[in-house]
Protein backbone atom coordinates (compact mmCIF):
# COMPACT_ATOMS: atom_id res chain seq x y z
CA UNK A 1 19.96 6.47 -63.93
CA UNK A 2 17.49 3.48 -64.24
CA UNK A 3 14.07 4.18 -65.80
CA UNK A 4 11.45 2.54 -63.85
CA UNK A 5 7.54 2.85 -65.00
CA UNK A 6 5.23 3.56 -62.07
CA UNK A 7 1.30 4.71 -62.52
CA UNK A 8 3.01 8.19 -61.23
CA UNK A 9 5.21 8.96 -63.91
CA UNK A 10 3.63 7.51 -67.02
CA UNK A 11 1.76 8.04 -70.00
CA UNK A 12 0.39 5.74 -72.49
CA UNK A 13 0.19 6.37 -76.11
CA UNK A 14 -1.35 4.35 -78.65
CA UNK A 15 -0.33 5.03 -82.27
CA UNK A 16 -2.78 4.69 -85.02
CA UNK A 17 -4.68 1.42 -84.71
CA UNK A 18 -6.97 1.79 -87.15
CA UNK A 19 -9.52 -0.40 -88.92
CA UNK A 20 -8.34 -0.70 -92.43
CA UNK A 21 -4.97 -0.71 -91.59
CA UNK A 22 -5.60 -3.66 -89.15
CA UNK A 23 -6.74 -5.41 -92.02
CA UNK A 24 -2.70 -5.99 -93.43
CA UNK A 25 -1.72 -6.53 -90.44
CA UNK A 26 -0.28 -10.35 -89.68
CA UNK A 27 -2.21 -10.58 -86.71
CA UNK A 28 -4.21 -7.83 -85.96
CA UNK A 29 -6.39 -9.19 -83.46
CA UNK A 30 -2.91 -9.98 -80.97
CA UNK A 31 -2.39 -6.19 -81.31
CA UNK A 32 -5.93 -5.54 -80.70
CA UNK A 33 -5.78 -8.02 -77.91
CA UNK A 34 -2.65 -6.48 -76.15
CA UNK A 35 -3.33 -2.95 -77.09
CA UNK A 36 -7.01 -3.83 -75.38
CA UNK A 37 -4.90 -5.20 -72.35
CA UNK A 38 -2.22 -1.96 -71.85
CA UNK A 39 -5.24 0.11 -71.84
CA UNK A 40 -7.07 -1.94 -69.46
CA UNK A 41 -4.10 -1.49 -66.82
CA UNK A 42 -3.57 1.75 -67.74
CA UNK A 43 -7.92 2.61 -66.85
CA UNK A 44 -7.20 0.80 -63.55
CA UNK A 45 -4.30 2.54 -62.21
CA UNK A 46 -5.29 6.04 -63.84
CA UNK A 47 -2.36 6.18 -66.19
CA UNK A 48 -3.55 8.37 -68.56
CA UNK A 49 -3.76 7.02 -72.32
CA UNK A 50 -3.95 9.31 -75.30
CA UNK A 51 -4.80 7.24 -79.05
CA UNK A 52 -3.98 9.24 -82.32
CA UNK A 53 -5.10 8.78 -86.28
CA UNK A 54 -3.52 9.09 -88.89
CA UNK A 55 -5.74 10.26 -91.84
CA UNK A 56 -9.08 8.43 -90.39
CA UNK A 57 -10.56 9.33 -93.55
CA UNK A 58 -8.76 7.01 -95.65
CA UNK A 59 -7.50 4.73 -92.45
CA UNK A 60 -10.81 4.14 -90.71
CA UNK A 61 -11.49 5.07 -87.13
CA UNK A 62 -9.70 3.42 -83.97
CA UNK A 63 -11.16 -0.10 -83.59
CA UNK A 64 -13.96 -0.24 -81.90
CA UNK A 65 -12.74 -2.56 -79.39
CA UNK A 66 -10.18 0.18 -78.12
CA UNK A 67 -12.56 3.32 -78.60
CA UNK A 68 -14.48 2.43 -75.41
CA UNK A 69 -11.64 2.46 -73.35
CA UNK A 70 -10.23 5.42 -74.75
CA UNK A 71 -11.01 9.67 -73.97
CA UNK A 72 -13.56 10.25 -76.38
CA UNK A 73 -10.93 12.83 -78.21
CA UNK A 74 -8.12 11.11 -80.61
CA UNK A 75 -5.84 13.51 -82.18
CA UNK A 76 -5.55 13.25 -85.95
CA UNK A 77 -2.41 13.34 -87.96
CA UNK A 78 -1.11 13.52 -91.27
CA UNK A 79 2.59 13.59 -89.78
CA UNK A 80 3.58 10.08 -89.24
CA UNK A 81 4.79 10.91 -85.97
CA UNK A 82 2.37 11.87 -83.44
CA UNK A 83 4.43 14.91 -82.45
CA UNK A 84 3.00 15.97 -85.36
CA UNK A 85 -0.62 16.28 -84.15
CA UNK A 86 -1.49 19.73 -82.92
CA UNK A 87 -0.77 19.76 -79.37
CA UNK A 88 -0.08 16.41 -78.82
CA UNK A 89 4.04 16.69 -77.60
CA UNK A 90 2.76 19.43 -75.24
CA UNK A 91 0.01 18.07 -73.74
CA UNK A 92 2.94 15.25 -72.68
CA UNK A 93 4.98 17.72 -71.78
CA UNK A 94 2.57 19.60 -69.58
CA UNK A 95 1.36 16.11 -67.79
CA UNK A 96 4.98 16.15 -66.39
CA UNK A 97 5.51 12.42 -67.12
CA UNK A 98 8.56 11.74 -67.81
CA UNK A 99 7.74 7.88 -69.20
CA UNK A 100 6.16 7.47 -72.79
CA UNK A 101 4.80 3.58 -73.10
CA UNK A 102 4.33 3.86 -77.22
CA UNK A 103 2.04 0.91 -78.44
CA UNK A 104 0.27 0.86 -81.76
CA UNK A 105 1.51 0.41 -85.90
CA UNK A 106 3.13 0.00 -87.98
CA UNK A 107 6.30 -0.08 -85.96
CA UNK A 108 8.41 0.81 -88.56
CA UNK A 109 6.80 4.20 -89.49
CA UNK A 110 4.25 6.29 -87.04
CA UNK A 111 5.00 4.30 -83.99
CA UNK A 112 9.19 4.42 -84.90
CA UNK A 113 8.88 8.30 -85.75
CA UNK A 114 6.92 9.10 -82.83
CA UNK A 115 9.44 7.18 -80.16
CA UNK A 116 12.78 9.07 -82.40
CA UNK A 117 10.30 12.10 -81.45
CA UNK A 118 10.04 11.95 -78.02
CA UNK A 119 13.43 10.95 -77.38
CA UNK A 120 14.95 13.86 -79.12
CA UNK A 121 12.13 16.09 -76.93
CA UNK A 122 13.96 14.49 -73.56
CA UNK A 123 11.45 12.14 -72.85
CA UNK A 124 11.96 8.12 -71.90
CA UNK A 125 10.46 5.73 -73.96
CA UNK A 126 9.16 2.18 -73.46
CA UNK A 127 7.78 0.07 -76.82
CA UNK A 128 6.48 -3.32 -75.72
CA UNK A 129 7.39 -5.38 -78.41
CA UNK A 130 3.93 -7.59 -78.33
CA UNK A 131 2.02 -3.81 -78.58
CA UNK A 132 3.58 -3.38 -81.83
CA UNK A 133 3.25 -4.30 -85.28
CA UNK A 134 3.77 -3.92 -88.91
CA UNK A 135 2.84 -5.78 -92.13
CA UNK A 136 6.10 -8.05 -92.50
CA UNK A 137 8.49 -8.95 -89.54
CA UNK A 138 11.68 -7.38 -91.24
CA UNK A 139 10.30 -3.85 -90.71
CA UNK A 140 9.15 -4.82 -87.51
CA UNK A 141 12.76 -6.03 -86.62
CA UNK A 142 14.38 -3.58 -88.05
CA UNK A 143 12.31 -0.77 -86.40
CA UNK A 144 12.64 -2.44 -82.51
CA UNK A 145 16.74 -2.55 -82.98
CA UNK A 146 16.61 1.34 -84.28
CA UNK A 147 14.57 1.93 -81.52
CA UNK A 148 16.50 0.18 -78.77
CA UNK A 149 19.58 1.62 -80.80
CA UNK A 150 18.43 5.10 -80.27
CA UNK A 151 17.53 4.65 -76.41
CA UNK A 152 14.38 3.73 -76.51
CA UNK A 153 13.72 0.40 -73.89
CA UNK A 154 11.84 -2.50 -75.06
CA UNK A 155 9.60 -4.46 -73.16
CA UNK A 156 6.74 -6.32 -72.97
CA UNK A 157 3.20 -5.52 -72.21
CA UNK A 158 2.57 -8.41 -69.28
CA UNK A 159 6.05 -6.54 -68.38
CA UNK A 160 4.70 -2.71 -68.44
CA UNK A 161 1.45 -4.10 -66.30
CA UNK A 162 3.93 -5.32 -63.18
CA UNK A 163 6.05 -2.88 -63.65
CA UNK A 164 3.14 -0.02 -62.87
CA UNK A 165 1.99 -2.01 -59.93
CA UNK A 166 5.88 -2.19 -58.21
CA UNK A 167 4.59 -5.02 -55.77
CA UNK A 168 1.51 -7.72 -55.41
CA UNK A 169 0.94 -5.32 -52.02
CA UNK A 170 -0.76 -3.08 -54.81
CA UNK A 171 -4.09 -2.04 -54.10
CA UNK A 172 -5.11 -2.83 -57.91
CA UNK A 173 -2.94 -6.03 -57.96
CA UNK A 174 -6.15 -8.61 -58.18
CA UNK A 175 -7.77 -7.15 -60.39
CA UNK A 176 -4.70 -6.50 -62.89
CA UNK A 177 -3.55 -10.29 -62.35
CA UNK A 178 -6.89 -11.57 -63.41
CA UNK A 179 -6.70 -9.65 -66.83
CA UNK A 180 -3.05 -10.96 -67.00
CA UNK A 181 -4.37 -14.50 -66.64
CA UNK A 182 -7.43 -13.31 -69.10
CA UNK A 183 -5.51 -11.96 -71.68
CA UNK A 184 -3.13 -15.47 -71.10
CA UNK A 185 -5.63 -17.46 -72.10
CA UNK A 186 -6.72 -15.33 -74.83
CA UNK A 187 -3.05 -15.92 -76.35
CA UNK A 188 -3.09 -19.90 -75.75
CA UNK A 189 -6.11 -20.05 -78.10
């Protein structure tokens, strides 16, 4: 059976990206950027998106730039796997979405732990490799083959955004191509 993402059968979940962790990242402003532009999508063809924290005491809140277009509520964890925050795997389980798109950091621990998760818990999980990221690209590496390795499929955000619209005959295609081509320019900069 071939996984296919549509608006239907989706959830988005965006691990942990938090301001002082951010700061170590190697470019944490992409992440931002992308993370910005899955959630975007996600608002405009109601797939619902669900952000967790690890430890915001010592980790800072979400970034502000992602907090407005979040639920006001972010789970907190101390489990660096989000099936770790109270209720979190059955709140996915109740939405009856098969398809997890995991974005967030670092790759290599919370977001890598939480995709392991919800495979083992039946679900299908996408990681778009430009919504991830940790400090130093061999964990990063390392993390997306383990992934991909443990069934997980890799793609890309711009990829995740076309793939929830099916068709350009998409009542929300205009506006999602114009923050495609937004979010391209952003990147040529």
């Amino acid at each position: 059976m071939v996984a296919r993402l549509s608006p239907l059968n989706s959830t988005l979940l965006i691990v942990d990206v938090q301001e002082k962790l951010l700061a170590v990242m190697p470019d944490a402003a992409g992440l931002v950027r992308d993370v910005g532009f899955l959630l975007d999508v996600a608002n405009l063809l109601k797939v619902p998106a669900i952000a967790t924290e690890q430890y915001p005491q010592g980790l800072g809140p979400t970034h502000s730039d992602l907090v407005r277009r979040l639920e006001a509520e972010r789970p907190t964890k101390l489990s660096f796997s989000c099936c770790g925050a109270p209720g979190l795997l059955t709140e996915l389980k109740q939405r009856s979405r098969p398809n997890v798109v995991v974005a967030g950091m670092e790759a290599h621990v919370c977001v890598m732990q939480t995709v392991l998760d919800l495979l083992a818990e039946g679900l299908q999980v996408f990681v778009p490799v430009d919504g991830v990221q940790s400090r130093f690209p061999i964990d990063q590496e390392t993390a997306l083959r383990r992934m991909d390795r443990a069934g997980a499929i890799l793609t890309t955000c711009e990829a995740t955004a076309f793939e929830w619209l099916g068709g350009s005959d998409h009542p929300q295609f205009k506006p999602v191509s114009k923050l495609v081509q937004e979010r391209m320019k952003a990147i040529k900069q």
